[in-house]
Protein backbone atom coordinates (compact mmCIF):
# COMPACT_ATOMS: atom_id res chain seq x y z
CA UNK A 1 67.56 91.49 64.24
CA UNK A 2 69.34 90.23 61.06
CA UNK A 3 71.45 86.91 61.26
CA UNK A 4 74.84 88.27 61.09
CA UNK A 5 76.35 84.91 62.91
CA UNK A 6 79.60 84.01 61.05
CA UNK A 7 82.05 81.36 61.16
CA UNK A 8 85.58 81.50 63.17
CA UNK A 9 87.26 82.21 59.75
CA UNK A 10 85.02 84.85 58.59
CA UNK A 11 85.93 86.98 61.56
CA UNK A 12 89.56 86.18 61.60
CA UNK A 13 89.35 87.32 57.96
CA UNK A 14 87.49 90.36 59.19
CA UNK A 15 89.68 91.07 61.68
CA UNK A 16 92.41 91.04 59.09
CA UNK A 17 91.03 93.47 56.93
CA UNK A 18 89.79 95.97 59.80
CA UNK A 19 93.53 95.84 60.66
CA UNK A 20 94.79 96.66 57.26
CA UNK A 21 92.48 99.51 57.30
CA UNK A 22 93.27 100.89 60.17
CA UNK A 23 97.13 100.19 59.55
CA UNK A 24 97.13 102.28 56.41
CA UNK A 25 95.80 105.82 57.87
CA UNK A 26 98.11 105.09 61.08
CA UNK A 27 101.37 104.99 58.76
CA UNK A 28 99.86 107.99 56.82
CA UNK A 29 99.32 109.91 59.96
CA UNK A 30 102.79 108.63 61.67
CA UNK A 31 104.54 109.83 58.27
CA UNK A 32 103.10 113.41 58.70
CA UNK A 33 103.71 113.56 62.12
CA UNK A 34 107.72 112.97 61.39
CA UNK A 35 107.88 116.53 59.38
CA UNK A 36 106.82 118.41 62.70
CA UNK A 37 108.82 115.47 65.52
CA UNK A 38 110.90 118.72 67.16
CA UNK A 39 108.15 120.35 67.38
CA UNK A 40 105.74 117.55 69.42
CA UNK A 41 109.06 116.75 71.81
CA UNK A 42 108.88 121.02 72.55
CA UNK A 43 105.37 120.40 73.11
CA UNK A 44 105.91 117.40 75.42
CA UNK A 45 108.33 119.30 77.46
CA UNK A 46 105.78 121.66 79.13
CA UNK A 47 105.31 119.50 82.08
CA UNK A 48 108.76 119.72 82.87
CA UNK A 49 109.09 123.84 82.87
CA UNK A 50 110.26 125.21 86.17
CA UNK A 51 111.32 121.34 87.15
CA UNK A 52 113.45 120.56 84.33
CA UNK A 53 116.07 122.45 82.04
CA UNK A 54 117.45 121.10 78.82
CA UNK A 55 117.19 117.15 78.34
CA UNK A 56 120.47 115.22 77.16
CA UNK A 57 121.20 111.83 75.50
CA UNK A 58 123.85 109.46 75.84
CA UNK A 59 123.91 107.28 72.69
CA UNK A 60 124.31 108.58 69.06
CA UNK A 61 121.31 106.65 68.20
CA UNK A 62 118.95 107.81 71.19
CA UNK A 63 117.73 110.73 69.43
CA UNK A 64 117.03 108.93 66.36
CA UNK A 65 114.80 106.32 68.33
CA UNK A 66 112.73 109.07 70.44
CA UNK A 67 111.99 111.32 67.11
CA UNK A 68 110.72 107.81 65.77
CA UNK A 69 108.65 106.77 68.78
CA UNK A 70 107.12 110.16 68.75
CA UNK A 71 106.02 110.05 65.60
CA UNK A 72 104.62 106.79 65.76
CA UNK A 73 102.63 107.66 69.04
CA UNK A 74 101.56 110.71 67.37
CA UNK A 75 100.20 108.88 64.51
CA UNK A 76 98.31 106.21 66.35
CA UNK A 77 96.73 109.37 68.34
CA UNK A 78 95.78 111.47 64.69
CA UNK A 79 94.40 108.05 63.30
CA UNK A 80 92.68 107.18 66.26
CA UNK A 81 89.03 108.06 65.08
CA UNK A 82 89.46 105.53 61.85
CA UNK A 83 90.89 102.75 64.37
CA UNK A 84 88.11 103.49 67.02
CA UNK A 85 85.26 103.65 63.35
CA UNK A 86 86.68 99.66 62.31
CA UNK A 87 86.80 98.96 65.92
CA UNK A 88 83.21 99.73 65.81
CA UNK A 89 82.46 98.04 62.47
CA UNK A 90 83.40 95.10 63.95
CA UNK A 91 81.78 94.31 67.15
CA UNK A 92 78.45 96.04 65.97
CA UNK A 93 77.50 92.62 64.56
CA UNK A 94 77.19 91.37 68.00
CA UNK A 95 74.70 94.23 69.01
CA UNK A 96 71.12 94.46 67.80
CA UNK A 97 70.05 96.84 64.49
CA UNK A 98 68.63 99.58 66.85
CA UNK A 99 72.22 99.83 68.42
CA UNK A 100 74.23 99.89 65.41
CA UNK A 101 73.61 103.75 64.52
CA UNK A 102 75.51 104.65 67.06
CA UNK A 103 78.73 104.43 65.40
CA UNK A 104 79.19 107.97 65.33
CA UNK A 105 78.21 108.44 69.04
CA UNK A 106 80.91 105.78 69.91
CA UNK A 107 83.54 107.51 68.23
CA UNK A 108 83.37 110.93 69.55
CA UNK A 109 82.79 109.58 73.19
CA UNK A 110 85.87 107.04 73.26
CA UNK A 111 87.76 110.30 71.09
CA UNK A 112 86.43 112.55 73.98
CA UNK A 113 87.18 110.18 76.99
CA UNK A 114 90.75 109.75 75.58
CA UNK A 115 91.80 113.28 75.30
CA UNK A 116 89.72 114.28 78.52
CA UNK A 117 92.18 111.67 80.51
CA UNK A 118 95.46 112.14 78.44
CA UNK A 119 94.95 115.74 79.00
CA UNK A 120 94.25 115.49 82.66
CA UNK A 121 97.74 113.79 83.04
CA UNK A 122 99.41 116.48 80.76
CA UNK A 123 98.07 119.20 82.57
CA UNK A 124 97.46 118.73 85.81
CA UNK A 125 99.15 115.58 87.11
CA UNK A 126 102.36 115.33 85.35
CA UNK A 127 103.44 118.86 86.39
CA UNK A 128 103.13 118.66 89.96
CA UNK A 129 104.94 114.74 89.90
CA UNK A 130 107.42 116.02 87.90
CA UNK A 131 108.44 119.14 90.55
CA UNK A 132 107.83 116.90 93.51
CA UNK A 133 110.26 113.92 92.51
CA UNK A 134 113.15 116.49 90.87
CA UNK A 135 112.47 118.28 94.26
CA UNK A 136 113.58 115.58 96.24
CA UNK A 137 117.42 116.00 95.14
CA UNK A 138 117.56 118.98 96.77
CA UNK A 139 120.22 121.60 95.74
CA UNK A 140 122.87 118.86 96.44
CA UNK A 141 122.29 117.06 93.30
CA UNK A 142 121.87 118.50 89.74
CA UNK A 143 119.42 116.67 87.42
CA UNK A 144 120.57 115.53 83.97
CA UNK A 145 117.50 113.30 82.05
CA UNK A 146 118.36 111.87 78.77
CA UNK A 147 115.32 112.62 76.29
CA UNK A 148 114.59 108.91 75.70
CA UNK A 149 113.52 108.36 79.61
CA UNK A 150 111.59 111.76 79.85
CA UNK A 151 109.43 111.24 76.69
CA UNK A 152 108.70 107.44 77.73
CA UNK A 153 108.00 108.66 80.73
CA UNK A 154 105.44 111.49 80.23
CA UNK A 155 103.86 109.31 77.21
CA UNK A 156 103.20 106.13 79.60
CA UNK A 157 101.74 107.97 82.26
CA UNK A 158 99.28 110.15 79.28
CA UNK A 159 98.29 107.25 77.31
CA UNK A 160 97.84 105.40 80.31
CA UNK A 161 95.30 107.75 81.78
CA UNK A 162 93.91 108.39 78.32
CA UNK A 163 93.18 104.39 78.31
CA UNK A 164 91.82 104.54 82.23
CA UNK A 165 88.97 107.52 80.85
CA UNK A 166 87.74 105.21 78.48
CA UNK A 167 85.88 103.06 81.54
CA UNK A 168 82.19 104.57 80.87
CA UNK A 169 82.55 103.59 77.07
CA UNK A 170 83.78 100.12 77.63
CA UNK A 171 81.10 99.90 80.39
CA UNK A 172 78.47 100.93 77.81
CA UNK A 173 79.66 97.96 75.48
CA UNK A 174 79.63 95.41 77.99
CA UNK A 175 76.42 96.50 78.89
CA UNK A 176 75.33 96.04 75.37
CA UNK A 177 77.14 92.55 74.84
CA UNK A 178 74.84 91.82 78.00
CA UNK A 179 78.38 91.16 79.95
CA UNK A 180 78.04 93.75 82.58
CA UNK A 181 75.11 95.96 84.37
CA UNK A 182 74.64 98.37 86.53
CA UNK A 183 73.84 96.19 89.49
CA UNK A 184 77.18 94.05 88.83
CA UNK A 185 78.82 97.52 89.48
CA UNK A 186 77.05 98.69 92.22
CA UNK A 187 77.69 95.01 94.04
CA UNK A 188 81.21 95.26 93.64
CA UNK A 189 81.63 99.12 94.18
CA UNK A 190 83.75 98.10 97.05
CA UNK A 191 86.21 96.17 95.96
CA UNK A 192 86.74 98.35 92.87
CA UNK A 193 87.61 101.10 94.75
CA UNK A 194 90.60 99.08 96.24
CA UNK A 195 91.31 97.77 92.48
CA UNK A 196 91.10 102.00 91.84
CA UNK A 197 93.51 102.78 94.66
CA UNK A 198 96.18 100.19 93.45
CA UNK A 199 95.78 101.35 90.10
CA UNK A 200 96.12 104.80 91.10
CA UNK A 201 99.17 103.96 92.73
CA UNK A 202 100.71 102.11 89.83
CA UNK A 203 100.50 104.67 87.46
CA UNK A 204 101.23 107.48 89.49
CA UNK A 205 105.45 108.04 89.46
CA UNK A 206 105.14 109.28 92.78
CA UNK A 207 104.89 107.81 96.08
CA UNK A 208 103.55 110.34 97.93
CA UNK A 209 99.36 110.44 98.23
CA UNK A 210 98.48 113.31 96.80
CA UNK A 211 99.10 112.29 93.55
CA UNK A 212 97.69 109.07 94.12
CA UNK A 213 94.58 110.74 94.89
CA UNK A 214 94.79 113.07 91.64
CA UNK A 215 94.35 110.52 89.85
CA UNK A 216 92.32 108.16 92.20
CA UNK A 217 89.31 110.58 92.23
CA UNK A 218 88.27 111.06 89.04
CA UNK A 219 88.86 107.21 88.73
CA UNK A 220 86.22 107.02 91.51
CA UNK A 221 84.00 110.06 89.64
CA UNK A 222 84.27 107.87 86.34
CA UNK A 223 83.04 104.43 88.15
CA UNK A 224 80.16 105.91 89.33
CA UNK A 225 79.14 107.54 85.97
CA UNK A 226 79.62 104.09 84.57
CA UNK A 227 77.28 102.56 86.67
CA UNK A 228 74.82 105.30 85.77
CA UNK A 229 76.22 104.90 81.69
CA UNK A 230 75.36 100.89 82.14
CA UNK A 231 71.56 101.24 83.65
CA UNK A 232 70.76 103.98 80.66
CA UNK A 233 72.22 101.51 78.35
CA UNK A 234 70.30 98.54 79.40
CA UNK A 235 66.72 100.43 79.45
């Protein structure tokens, strides 16, 4: 293994420059993305069909700020494989040669994991919350969502399950950093299923189970893989 041990200001200065690299495709990506803006919020509305009708706004300003959001979330998400290839280049120092070609096996994985976990919420969980907390105003009350609360809403809850897929690649790097192993997990599977259930329950908008358990199971599904992940990665 080469010495690749550097001093605190040589990685702050690397740090800076990884960020400027990954800053310029992200304002290149979040400029594109503001030509096609009604398009993505159209998009971003097919949870709501059957649940919700058409979204308002309340300030002359609001739409403004949501069109901008948008296309700054949408940016960060088309120049997420540069972000995730600096990201790489700059931890891979800390892991031996042999590991370091797997840049492009990080990548696609932490690429995969996201989408795989954003589009669980999308699809599947943000539908079904959606109908079952409009559904509890009954036919006595008539629902009327500005645009601002509905798109922060469904793009917490999809990059926050985007984020909680990306446990069996984190897992992999801690295993590499020699941080974490599979034996760690499997000692503490317990009380990271409570930590699971809490989360589950924090990120889901409802309060009833079932959705809690949506999401709680393939939280559970992904912890064991990563214990699994973390004993390949350490042999």
């Amino acid at each position: 293994m080469q010495d690749n041990s550097l001093s605190l200001i040589e990685h702050l200065d690397e740090l800076r420059r990884r960020m400027i690299q990954c800053l310029l495709p992200f304002f290149a990506a979040a400029l594109f993305s503001a030509f096609f803006v009604k398009k993505i919020i159209s998009f971003l509305q097919f949870p709501a069909k059957g649940a919700i009708g058409k979204l308002s706004f309340f300030t002359p300003q609001e739409v403004a700020l949501v069109y901008l959001k948008v296309a700054i979330l949408t940016g960060l998400v088309i120049s997420l494989p540069f972000i995730l290839y600096h990201t790489w280049k700059f931890i891979s120092p800390a892991l031996e040669d042999r590991h370091r070609k797997h840049a492009i096996g990080f990548i696609f994985f932490t690429w995969l994991s996201f989408f795989i976990g954003a589009g669980f919420c999308f699809f599947c969980l943000l539908p079904v919350s959606l109908k079952f907390l409009i559904g509890l105003a009954g036919d006595e009350l008539v629902p009327v969502i500005s645009i601002s609360k509905y798109i922060s809403f469904v793009l917490v809850l999809t990059l926050g399950c985007g984020l909680v897929f990306e446990m069996p690649v984190l897992t992999w790097i801690l295993t590499k950093l020699k941080i974490l192993n599979a034996g760690i997990l499997r000692k503490n599977r317990k009380y990271a299923v409570v930590i699971i259930l809490i989360l589950a329950a924090i990120i889901t908008p409802t309060t009833d189970p079932f959705n809690m358990f949506l999401l709680a199971i393939p939280m559970l599904i992904l912890y064991e893989i990563s214990i699994w992940i973390s004993q390949w990665a350490k042999k």
